[in-house]
Protein backbone atom coordinates (compact mmCIF):
# COMPACT_ATOMS: atom_id res chain seq x y z
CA UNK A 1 1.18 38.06 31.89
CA UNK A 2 2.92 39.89 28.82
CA UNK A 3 6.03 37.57 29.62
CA UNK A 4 3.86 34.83 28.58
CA UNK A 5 1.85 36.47 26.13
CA UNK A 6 5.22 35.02 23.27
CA UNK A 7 5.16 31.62 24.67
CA UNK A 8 1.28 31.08 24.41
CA UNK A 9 1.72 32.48 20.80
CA UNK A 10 4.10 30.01 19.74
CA UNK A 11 2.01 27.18 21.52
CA UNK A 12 -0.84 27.97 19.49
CA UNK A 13 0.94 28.29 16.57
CA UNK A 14 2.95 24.70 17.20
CA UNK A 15 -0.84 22.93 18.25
CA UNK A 16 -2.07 24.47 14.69
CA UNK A 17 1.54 23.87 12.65
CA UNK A 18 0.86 19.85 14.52
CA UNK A 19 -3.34 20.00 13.84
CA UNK A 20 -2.17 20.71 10.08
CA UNK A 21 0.51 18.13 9.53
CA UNK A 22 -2.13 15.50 10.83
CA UNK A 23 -4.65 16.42 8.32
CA UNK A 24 -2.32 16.34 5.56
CA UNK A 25 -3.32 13.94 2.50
CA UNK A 26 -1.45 12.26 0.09
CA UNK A 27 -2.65 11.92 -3.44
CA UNK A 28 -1.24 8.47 -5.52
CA UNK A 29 -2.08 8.32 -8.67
CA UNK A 30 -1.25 4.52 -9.94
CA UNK A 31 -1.06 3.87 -13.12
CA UNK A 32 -1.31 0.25 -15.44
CA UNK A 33 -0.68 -1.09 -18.62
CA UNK A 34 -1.76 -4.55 -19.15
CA UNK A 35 -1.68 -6.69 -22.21
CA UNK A 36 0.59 -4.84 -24.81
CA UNK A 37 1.03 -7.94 -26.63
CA UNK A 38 4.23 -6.06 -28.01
CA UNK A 39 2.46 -3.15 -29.49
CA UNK A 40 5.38 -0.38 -28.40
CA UNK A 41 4.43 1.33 -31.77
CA UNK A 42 1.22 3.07 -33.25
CA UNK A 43 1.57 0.22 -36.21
CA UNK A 44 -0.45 -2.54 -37.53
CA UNK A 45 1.93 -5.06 -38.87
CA UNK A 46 -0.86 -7.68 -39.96
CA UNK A 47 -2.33 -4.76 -41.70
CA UNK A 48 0.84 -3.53 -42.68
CA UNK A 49 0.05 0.41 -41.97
CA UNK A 50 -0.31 2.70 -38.98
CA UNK A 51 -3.45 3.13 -36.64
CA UNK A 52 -4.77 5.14 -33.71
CA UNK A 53 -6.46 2.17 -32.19
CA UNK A 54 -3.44 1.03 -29.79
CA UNK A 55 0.42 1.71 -28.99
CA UNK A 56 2.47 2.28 -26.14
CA UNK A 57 3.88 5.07 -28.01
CA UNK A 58 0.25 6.82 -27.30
CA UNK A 59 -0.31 5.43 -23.62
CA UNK A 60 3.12 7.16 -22.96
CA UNK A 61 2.26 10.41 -23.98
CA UNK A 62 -0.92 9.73 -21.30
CA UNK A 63 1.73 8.81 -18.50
CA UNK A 64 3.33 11.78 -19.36
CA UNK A 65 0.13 14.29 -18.76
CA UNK A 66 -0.68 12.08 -15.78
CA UNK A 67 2.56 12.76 -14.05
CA UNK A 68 2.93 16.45 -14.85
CA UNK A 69 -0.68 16.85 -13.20
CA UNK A 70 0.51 14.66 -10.41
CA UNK A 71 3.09 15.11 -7.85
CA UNK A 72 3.12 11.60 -6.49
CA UNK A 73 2.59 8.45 -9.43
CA UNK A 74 3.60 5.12 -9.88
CA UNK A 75 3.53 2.73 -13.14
CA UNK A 76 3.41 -0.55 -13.13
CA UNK A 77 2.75 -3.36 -16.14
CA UNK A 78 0.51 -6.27 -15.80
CA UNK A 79 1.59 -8.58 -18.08
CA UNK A 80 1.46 -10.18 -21.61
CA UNK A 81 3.62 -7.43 -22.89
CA UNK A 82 6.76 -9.76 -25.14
CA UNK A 83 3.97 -11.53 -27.17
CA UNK A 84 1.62 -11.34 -29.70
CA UNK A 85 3.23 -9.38 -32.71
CA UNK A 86 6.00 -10.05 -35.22
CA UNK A 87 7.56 -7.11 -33.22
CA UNK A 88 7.45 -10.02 -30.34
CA UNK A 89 8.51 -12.86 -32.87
CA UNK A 90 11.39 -10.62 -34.00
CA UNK A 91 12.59 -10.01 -30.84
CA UNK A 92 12.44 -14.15 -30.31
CA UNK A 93 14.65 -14.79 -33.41
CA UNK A 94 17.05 -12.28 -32.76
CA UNK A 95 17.65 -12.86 -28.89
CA UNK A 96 20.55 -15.24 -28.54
CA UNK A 97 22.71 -13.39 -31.69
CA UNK A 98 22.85 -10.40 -30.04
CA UNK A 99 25.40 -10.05 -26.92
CA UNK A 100 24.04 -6.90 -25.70
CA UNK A 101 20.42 -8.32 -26.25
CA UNK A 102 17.41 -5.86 -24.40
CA UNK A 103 14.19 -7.15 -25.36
CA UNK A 104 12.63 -4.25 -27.39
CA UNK A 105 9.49 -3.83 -24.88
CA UNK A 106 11.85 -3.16 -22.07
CA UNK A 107 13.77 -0.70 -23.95
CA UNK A 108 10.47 1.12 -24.01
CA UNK A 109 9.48 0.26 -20.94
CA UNK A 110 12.90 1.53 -19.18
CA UNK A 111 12.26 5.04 -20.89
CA UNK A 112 8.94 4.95 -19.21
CA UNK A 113 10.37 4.52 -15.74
CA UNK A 114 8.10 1.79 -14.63
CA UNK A 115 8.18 0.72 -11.08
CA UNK A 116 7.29 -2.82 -11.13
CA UNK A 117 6.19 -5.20 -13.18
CA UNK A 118 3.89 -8.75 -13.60
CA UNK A 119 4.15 -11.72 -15.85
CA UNK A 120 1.19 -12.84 -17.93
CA UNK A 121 0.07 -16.09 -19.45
CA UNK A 122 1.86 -15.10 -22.88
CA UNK A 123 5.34 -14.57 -21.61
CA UNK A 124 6.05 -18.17 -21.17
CA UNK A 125 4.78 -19.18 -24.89
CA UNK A 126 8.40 -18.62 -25.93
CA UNK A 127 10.09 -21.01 -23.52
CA UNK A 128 11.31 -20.12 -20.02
CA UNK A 129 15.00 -19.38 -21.55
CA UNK A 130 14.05 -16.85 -23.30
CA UNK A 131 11.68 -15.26 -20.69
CA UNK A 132 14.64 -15.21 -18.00
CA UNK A 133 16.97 -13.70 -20.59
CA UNK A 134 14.00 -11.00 -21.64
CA UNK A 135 13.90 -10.33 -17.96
CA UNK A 136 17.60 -9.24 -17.57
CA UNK A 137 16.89 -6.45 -19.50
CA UNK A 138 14.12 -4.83 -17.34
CA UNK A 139 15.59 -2.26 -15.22
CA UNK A 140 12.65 -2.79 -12.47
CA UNK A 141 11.62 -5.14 -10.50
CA UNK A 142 9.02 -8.49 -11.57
CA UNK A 143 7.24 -9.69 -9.33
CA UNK A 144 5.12 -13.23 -9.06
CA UNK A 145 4.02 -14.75 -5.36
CA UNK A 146 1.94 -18.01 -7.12
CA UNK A 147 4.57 -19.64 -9.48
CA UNK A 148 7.08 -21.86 -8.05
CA UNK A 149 9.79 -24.12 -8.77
CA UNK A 150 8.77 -27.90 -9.68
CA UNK A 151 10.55 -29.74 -6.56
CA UNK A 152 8.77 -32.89 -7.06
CA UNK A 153 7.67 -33.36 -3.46
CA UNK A 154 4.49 -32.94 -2.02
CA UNK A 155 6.18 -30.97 0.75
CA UNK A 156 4.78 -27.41 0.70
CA UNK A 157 7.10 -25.71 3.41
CA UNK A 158 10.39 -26.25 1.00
CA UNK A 159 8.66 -24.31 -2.08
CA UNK A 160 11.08 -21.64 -3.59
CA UNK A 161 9.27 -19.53 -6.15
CA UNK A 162 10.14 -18.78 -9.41
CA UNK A 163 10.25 -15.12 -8.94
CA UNK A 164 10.62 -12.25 -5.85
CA UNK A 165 7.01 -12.69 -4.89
CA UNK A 166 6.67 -9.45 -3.77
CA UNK A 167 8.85 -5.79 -3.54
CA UNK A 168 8.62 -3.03 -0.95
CA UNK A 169 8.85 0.49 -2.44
CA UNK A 170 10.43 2.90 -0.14
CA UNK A 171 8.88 5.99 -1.67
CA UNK A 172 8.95 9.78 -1.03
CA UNK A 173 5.90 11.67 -1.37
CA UNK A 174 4.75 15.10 -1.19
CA UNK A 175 1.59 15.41 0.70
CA UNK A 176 -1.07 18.37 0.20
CA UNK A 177 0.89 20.96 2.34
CA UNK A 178 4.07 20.66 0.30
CA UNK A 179 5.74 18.03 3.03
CA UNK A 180 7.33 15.28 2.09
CA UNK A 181 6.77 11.64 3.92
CA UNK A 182 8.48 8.05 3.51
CA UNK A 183 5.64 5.57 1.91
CA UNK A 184 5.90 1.91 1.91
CA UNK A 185 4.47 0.62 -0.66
CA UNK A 186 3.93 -3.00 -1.08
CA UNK A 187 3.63 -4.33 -4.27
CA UNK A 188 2.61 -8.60 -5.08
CA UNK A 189 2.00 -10.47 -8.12
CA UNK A 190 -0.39 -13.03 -8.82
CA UNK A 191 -1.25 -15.30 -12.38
CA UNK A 192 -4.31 -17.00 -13.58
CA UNK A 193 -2.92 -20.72 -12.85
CA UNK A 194 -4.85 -21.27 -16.09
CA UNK A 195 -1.10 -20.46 -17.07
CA UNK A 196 0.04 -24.39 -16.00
CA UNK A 197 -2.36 -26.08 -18.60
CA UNK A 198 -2.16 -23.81 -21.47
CA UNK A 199 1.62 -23.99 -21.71
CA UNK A 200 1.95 -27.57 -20.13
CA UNK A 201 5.04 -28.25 -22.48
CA UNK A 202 6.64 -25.42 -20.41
CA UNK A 203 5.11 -25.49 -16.92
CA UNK A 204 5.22 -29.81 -16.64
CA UNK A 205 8.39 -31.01 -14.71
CA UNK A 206 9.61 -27.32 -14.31
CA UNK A 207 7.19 -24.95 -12.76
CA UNK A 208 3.47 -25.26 -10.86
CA UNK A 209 1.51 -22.99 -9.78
CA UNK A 210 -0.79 -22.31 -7.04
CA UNK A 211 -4.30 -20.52 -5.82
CA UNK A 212 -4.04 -16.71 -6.02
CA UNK A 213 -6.28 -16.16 -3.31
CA UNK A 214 -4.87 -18.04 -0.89
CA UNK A 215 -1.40 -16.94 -1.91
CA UNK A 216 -2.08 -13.21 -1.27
CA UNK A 217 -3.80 -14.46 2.41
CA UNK A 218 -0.03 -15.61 2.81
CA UNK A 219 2.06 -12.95 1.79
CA UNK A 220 -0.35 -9.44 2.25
CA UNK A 221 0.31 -10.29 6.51
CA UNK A 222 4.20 -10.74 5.97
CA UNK A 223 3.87 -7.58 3.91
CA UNK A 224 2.66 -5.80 6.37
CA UNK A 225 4.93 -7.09 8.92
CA UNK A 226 7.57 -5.85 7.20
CA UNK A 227 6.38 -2.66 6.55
CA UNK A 228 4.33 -1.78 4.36
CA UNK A 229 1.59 0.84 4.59
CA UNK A 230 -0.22 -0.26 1.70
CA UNK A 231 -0.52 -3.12 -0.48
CA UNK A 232 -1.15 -3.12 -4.40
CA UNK A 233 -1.72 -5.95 -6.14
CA UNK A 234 -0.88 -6.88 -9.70
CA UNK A 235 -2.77 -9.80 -10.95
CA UNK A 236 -2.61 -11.30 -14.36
CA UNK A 237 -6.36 -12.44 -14.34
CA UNK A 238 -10.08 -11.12 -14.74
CA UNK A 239 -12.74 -10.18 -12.60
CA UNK A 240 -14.18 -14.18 -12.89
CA UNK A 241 -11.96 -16.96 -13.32
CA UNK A 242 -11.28 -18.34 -16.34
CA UNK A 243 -14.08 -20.66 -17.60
CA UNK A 244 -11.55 -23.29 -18.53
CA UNK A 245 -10.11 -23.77 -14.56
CA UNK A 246 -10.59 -26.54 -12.88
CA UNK A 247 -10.85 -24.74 -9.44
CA UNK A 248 -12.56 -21.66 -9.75
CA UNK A 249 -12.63 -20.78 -6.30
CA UNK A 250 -9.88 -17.97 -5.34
CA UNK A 251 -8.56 -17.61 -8.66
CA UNK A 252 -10.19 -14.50 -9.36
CA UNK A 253 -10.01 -10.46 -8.83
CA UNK A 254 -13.49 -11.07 -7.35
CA UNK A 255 -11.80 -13.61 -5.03
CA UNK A 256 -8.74 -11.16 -4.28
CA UNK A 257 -11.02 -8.27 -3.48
CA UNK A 258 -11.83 -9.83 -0.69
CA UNK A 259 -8.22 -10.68 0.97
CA UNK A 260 -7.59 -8.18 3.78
CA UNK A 261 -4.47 -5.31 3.37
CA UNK A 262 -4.94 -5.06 -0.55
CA UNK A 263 -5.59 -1.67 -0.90
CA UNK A 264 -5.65 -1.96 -4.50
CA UNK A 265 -5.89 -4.30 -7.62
CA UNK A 266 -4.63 -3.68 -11.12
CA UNK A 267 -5.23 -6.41 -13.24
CA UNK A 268 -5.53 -7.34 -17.21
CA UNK A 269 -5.86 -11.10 -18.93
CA UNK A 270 -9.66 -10.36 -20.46
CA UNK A 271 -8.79 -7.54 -22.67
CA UNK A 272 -11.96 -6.39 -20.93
CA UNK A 273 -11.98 -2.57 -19.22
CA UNK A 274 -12.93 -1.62 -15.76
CA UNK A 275 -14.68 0.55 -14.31
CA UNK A 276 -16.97 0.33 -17.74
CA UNK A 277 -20.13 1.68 -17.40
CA UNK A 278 -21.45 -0.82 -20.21
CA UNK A 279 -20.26 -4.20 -18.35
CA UNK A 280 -23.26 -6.32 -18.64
CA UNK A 281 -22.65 -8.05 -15.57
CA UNK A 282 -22.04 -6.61 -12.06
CA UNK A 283 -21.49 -8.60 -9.60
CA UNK A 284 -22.38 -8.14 -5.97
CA UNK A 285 -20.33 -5.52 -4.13
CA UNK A 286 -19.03 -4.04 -7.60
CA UNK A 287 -19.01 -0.37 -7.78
CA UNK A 288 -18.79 1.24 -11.74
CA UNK A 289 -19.04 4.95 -10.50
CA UNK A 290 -15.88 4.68 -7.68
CA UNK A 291 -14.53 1.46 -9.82
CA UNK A 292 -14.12 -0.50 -6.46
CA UNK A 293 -14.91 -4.13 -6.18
CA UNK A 294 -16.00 -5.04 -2.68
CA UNK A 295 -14.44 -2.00 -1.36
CA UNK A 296 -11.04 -2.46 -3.29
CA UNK A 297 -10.26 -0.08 -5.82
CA UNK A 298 -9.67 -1.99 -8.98
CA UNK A 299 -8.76 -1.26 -12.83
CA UNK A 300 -8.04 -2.89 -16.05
CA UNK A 301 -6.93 -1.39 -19.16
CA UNK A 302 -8.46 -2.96 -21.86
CA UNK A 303 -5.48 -4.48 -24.25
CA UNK A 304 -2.56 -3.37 -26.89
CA UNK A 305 -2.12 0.04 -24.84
CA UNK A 306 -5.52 0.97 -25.74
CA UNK A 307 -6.23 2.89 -22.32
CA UNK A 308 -4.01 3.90 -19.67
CA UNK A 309 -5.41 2.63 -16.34
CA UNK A 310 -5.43 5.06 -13.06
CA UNK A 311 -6.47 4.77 -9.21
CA UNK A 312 -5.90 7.58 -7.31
CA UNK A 313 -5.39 7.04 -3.96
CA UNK A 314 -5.99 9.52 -0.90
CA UNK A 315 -3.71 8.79 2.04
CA UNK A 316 -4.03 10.07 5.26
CA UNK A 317 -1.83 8.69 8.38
CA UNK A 318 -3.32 7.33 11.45
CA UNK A 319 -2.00 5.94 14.67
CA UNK A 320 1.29 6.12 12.59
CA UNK A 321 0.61 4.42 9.67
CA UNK A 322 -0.32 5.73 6.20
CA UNK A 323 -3.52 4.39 5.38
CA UNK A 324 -5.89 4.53 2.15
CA UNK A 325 -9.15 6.72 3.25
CA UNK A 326 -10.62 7.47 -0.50
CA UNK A 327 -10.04 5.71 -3.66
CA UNK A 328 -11.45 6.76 -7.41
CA UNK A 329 -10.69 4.08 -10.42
CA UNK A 330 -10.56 5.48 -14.21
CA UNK A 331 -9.45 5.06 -17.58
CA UNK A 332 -7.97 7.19 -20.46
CA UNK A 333 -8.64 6.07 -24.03
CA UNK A 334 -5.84 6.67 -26.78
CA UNK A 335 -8.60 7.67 -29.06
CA UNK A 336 -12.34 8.27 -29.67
CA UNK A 337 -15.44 7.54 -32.56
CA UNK A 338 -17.28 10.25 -33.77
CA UNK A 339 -19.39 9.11 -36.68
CA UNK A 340 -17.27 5.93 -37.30
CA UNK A 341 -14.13 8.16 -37.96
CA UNK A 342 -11.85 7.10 -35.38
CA UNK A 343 -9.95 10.17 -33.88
CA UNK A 344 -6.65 10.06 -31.75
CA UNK A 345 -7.24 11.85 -28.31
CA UNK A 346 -3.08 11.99 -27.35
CA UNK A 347 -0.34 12.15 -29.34
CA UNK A 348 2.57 9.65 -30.40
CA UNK A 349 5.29 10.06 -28.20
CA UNK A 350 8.56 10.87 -30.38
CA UNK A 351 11.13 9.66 -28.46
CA UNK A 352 9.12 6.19 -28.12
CA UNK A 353 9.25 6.29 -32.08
CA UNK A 354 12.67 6.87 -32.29
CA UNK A 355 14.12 4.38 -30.03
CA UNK A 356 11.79 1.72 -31.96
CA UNK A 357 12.97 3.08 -34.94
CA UNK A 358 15.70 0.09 -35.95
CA UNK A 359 13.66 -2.66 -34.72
CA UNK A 360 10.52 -1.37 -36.24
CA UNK A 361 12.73 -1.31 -39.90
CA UNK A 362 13.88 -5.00 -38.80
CA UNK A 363 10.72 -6.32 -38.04
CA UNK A 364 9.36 -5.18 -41.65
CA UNK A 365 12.23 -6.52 -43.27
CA UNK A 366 11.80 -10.37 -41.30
CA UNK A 367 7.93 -9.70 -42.20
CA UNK A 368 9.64 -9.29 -46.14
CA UNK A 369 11.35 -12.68 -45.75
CA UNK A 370 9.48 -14.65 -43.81
């Protein structure tokens, strides 16, 4: 008996070493920006003076806190981020002189480490030239599954699309007992095809685009089949379609909620925020307090790096595969009102001030002589 006694010690402690290792839980925190519009900088160039109300250069400082307070993040952007200043029209009329040309958003954006990016409406008002050459100069991945090249058939099998339409992160993260795992993350994009009418001069001969919903049903399966443990999805649209569309149906994150494997959906287009505990309108099978929509965590984070937008995710594996069993939405606000005096919550990040330094000076000086 007392030769076993060692062995039946070290089988207990390998069943409880096992027990623990199966109850471990990841934390994700994912982060989104959405609809910078160009605004790297805590500056008002129509107003010609500095403000609190939006900047990357706060949201960073935000990423920042987030990942010191979390082991395991991952930032992504969901598009409309090269237009919509004279930082943006700068950056258009200075392009093709410059050989070593990286689109000033991107040079923020690459400090930032993002992981993957989406394109928005806005990023083809400048032409598709200057959107592929912007695109060189992101040192992460875009990612669109709905665009496609114009092939002028009616052939649907022999589409090639206009960008990867979706990446596979191979990620390491730490789980709750210090271990660290492989994750697969998937990650698709998806735009508003609201896109293909408002820049018809661009779109017409060249590009189409199809229904988002129907899109993801496509991809999210070969996702999986290749490997990936969970799905997030980056969608350039808002909770409804846009009133303007022609078909409403799928073109929606109300419609996407509803695909099965998206674990999550970060989206932007409205300048609207969710979870928002003052939306007016809930639909069916929206949740404000976990910020889920039908079960799907979702976020959006409002516009011009006003908020920085956050899901955490709680994974836990089972039957081998890493799988999402809680889910909690947020945002963070750059700044706050307290008796209409508006008062920054984060900081400007330095370093985001310093590498905009030149092009901030330039953009003055074309605002001077335009």
């Amino acid at each position: 008996m007392f030769f076993l006694l060692p062995f039946l010690l070290l089988a207990v402690l390998y069943s409880t070493k096992v027990r623990e290792s199966s109850q471990a839980t990841i934390q994700l925190r994912v982060m989104e920006t959405t609809d910078l519009h160009a605004n790297m900088l805590d500056y008002d160039y129509k107003k010609g003076k500095g403000t609190v109300k939006f900047g990357l250069a706060r949201v960073a400082s935000l990423i920042k806190f987030s990942r010191m307070e979390r082991a395991n993040t991952l930032l992504f952007d969901i598009g409309d981020a090269l237009e919509g200043n004279a930082l943006g029209e700068y950056a258009l009329r200075s392009y093709k002189s410059d050989q070593m040309y990286i689109h000033p958003v991107y040079k923020v954006m690459n400090l930032l480490q993002y992981d993957v990016g989406t394109l928005g409406n806005h990023e083809f008002n400048y032409g598709l030239g200057f959107l592929r050459e912007s695109l060189k100069g992101a040192n992460f991945p875009y990612v669109n599954a709905n665009i496609y090249i114009d092939d002028h058939n009616d052939c649907e099998d022999d589409d090639v699309n206009f960008l990867i339409p979706y990446t596979i992160i191979n990620k390491e993260l730490i789980d709750t007992n210090g271990k660290k795992h492989l994750v697969r993350v998937g990650v698709i994009g998806l735009l508003t095809p609201i896109v293909a009418e408002w820049n018809k001069e661009y779109f017409h001969g060249e590009l189409k685009v199809k229904n988002m919903q129907k899109t993801a049903e496509h991809f999210v399966p070969i996702m999986k089949e290749q490997g990936a443990d969970i799905i997030i999805t980056l969608a350039h649209v808002a909770l409804e379609a846009d009133k303007g569309l022609r078909q409403k149906a799928g073109n929606s994150v109300y419609s996407l909620s509803t695909v099965p494997g998206i674990d999550a959906i970060l989206y932007g287009h409205s300048h609207l925020q969710f979870p928002d505990k003052d939306l007016k309108s809930v639909k069916k099978g929206v949740d404000l307090d976990k910020g889920t929509i039908n079960g799907t965590a979702g976020v959006q984070a409002g516009y011009w790096g006003n908020h920085l937008g956050i899901i955490d995710l709680s994974l836990k594996k089972k039957n081998g595969v890493w799988v999402v069993t809680n889910k909690q939405s947020s945002l963070q606000p750059i700044y706050k009102t307290v008796n209409d005096r508006l008062i920054p919550l984060v900081p400007v990040d330095d370093t985001i001030v310093n590498l905009m330094e030149k092009v901030h000076l330039d953009t003055l000086k074309y605002l001077r002589n335009k």
